[in-house]
C-alpha atoms as a PDB file:
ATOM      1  CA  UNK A   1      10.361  65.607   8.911  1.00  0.00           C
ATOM      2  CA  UNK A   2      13.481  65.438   6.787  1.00  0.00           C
ATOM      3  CA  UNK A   3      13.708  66.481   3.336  1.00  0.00           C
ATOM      4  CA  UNK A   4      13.027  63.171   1.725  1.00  0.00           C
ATOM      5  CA  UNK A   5       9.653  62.963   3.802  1.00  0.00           C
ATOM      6  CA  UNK A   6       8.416  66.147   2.837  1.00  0.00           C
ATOM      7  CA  UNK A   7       8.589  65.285  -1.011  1.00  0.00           C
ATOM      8  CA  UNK A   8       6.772  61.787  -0.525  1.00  0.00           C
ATOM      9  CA  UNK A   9       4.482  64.151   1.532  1.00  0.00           C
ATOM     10  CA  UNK A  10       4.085  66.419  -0.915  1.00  0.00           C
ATOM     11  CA  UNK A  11       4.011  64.225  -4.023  1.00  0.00           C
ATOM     12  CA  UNK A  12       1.043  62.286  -2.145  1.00  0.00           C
ATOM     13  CA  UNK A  13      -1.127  65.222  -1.539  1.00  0.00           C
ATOM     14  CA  UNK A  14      -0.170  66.465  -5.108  1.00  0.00           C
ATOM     15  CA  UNK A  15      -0.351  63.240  -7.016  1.00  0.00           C
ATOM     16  CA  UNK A  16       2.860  64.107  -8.262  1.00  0.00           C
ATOM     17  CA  UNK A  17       5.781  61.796  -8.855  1.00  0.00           C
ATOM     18  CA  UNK A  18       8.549  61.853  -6.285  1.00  0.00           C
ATOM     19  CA  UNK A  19      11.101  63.246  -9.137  1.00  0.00           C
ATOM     20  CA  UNK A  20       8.489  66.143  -9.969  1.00  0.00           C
ATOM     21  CA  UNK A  21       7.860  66.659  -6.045  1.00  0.00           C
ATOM     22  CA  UNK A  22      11.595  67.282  -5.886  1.00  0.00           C
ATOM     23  CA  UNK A  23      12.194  69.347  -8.820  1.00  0.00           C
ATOM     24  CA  UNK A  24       9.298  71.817  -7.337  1.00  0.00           C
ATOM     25  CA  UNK A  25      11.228  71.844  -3.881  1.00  0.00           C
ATOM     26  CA  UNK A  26      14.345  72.487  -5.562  1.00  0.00           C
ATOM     27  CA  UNK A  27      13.164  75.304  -7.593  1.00  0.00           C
ATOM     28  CA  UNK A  28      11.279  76.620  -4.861  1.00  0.00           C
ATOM     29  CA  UNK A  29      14.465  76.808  -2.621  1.00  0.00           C
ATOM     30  CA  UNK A  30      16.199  78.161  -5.337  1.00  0.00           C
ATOM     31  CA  UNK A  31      14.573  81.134  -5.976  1.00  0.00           C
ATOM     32  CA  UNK A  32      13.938  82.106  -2.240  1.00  0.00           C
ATOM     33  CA  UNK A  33      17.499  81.358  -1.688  1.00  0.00           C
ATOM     34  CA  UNK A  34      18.179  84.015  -4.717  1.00  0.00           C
ATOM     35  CA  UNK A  35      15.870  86.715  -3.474  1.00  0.00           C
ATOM     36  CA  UNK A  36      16.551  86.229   0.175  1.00  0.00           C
ATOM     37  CA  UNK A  37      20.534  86.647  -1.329  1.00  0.00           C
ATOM     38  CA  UNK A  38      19.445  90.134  -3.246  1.00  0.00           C
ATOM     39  CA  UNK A  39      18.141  91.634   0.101  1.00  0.00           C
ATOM     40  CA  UNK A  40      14.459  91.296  -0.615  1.00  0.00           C
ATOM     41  CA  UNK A  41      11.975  89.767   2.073  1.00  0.00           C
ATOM     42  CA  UNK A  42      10.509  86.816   1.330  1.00  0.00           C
ATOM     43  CA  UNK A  43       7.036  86.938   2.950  1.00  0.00           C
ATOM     44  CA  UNK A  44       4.434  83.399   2.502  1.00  0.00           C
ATOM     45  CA  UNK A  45       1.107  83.859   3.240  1.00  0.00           C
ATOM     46  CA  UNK A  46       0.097  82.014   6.354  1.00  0.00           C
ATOM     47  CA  UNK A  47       3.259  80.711   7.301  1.00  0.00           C
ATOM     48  CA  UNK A  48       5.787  83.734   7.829  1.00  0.00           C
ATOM     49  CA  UNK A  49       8.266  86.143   6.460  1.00  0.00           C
ATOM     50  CA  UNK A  50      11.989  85.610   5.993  1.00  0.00           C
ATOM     51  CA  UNK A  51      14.239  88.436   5.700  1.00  0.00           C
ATOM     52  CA  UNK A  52      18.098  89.224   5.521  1.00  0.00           C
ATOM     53  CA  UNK A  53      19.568  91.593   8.321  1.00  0.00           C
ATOM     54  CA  UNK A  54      22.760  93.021   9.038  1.00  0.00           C
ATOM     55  CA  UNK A  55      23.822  92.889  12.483  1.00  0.00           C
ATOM     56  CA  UNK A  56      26.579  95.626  12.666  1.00  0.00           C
ATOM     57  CA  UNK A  57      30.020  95.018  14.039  1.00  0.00           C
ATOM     58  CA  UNK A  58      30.424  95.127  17.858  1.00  0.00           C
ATOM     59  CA  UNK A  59      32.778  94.635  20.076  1.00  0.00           C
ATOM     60  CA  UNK A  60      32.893  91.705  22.856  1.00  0.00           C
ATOM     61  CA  UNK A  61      34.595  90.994  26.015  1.00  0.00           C
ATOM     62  CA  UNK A  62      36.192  87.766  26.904  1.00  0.00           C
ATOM     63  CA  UNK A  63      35.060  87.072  30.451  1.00  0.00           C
ATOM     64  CA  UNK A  64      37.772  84.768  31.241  1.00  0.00           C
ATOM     65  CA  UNK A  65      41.180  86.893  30.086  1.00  0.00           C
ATOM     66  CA  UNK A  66      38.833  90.562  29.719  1.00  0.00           C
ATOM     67  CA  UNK A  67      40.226  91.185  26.363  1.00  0.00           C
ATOM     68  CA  UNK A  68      38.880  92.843  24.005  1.00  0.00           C
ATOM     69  CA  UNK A  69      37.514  91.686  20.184  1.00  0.00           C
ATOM     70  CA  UNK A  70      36.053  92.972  17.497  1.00  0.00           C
ATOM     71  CA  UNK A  71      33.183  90.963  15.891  1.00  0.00           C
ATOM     72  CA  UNK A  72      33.076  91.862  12.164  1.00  0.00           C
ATOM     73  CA  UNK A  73      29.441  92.567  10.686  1.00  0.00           C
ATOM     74  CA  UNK A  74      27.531  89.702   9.526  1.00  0.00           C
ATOM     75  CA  UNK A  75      24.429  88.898   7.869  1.00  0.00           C
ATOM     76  CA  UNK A  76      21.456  86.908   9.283  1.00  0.00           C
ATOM     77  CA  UNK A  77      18.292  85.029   8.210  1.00  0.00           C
ATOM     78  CA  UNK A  78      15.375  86.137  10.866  1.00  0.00           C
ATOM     79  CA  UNK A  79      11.853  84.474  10.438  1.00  0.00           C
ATOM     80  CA  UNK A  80       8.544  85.969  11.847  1.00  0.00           C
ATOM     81  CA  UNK A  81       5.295  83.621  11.466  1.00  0.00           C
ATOM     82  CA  UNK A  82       2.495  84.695  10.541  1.00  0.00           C
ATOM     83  CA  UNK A  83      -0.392  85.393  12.514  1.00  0.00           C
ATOM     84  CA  UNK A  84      -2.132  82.412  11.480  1.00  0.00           C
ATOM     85  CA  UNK A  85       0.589  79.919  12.309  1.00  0.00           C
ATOM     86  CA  UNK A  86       1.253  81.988  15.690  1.00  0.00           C
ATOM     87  CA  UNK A  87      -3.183  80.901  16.327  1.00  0.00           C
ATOM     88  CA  UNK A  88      -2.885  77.732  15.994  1.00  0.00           C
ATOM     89  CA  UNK A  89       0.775  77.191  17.950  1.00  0.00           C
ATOM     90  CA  UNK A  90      -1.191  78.619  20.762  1.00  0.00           C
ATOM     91  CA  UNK A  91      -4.051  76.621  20.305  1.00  0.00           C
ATOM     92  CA  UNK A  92      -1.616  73.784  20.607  1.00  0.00           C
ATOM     93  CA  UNK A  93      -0.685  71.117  18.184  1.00  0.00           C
ATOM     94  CA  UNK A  94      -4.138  68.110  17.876  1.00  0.00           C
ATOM     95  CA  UNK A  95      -2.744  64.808  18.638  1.00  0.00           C
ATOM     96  CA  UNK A  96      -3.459  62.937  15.138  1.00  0.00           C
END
């Protein structure tokens, strides 16, 4: 499902119009992009919890010429579902 999809979806099960579907997906992403960007966890009840991590600089070994790098820190977007998603992936996906 692509991004257009998801706001007919959305505007159908809402009886919203496609504009106003898309202005709430907008402002959603906007302010989880904003407090994902301020370090805070974003956590949605029965779907997951994103959060920012650092992964600390390291250094790596090229197996080809075996020299040496140094990988500088970086931050990262991890997701965890939640446990009700993680149910009913095991469960398996109903065909319809």
């Amino acid at each position: 499902m692509n991004n257009k999809e998801y706001i007919g979806e959305l505007s159908r099960r809402l009886g919203y119009t496609n504009k106003d579907a898309a202005r709430l997906v907008t402002s959603f992403i906007d302010i989880a992009k904003n407090e994902l960007l301020e370090g805070k966890t974003l956590a949605i009840q029965n779907f997951g919890t994103f959060k920012v991590k650092k992964k600390m600089e390291r250094i790596v070994t090229n197996p080809s010429t075996r020299q040496r790098m140094l990988v500088p820190p970086k931050l990262m977007l991890t997701y965890k579902p939640g446990t009700t998603l993680k149910d009913k992936l095991k469960k398996g996906i109903p065909n319809g």
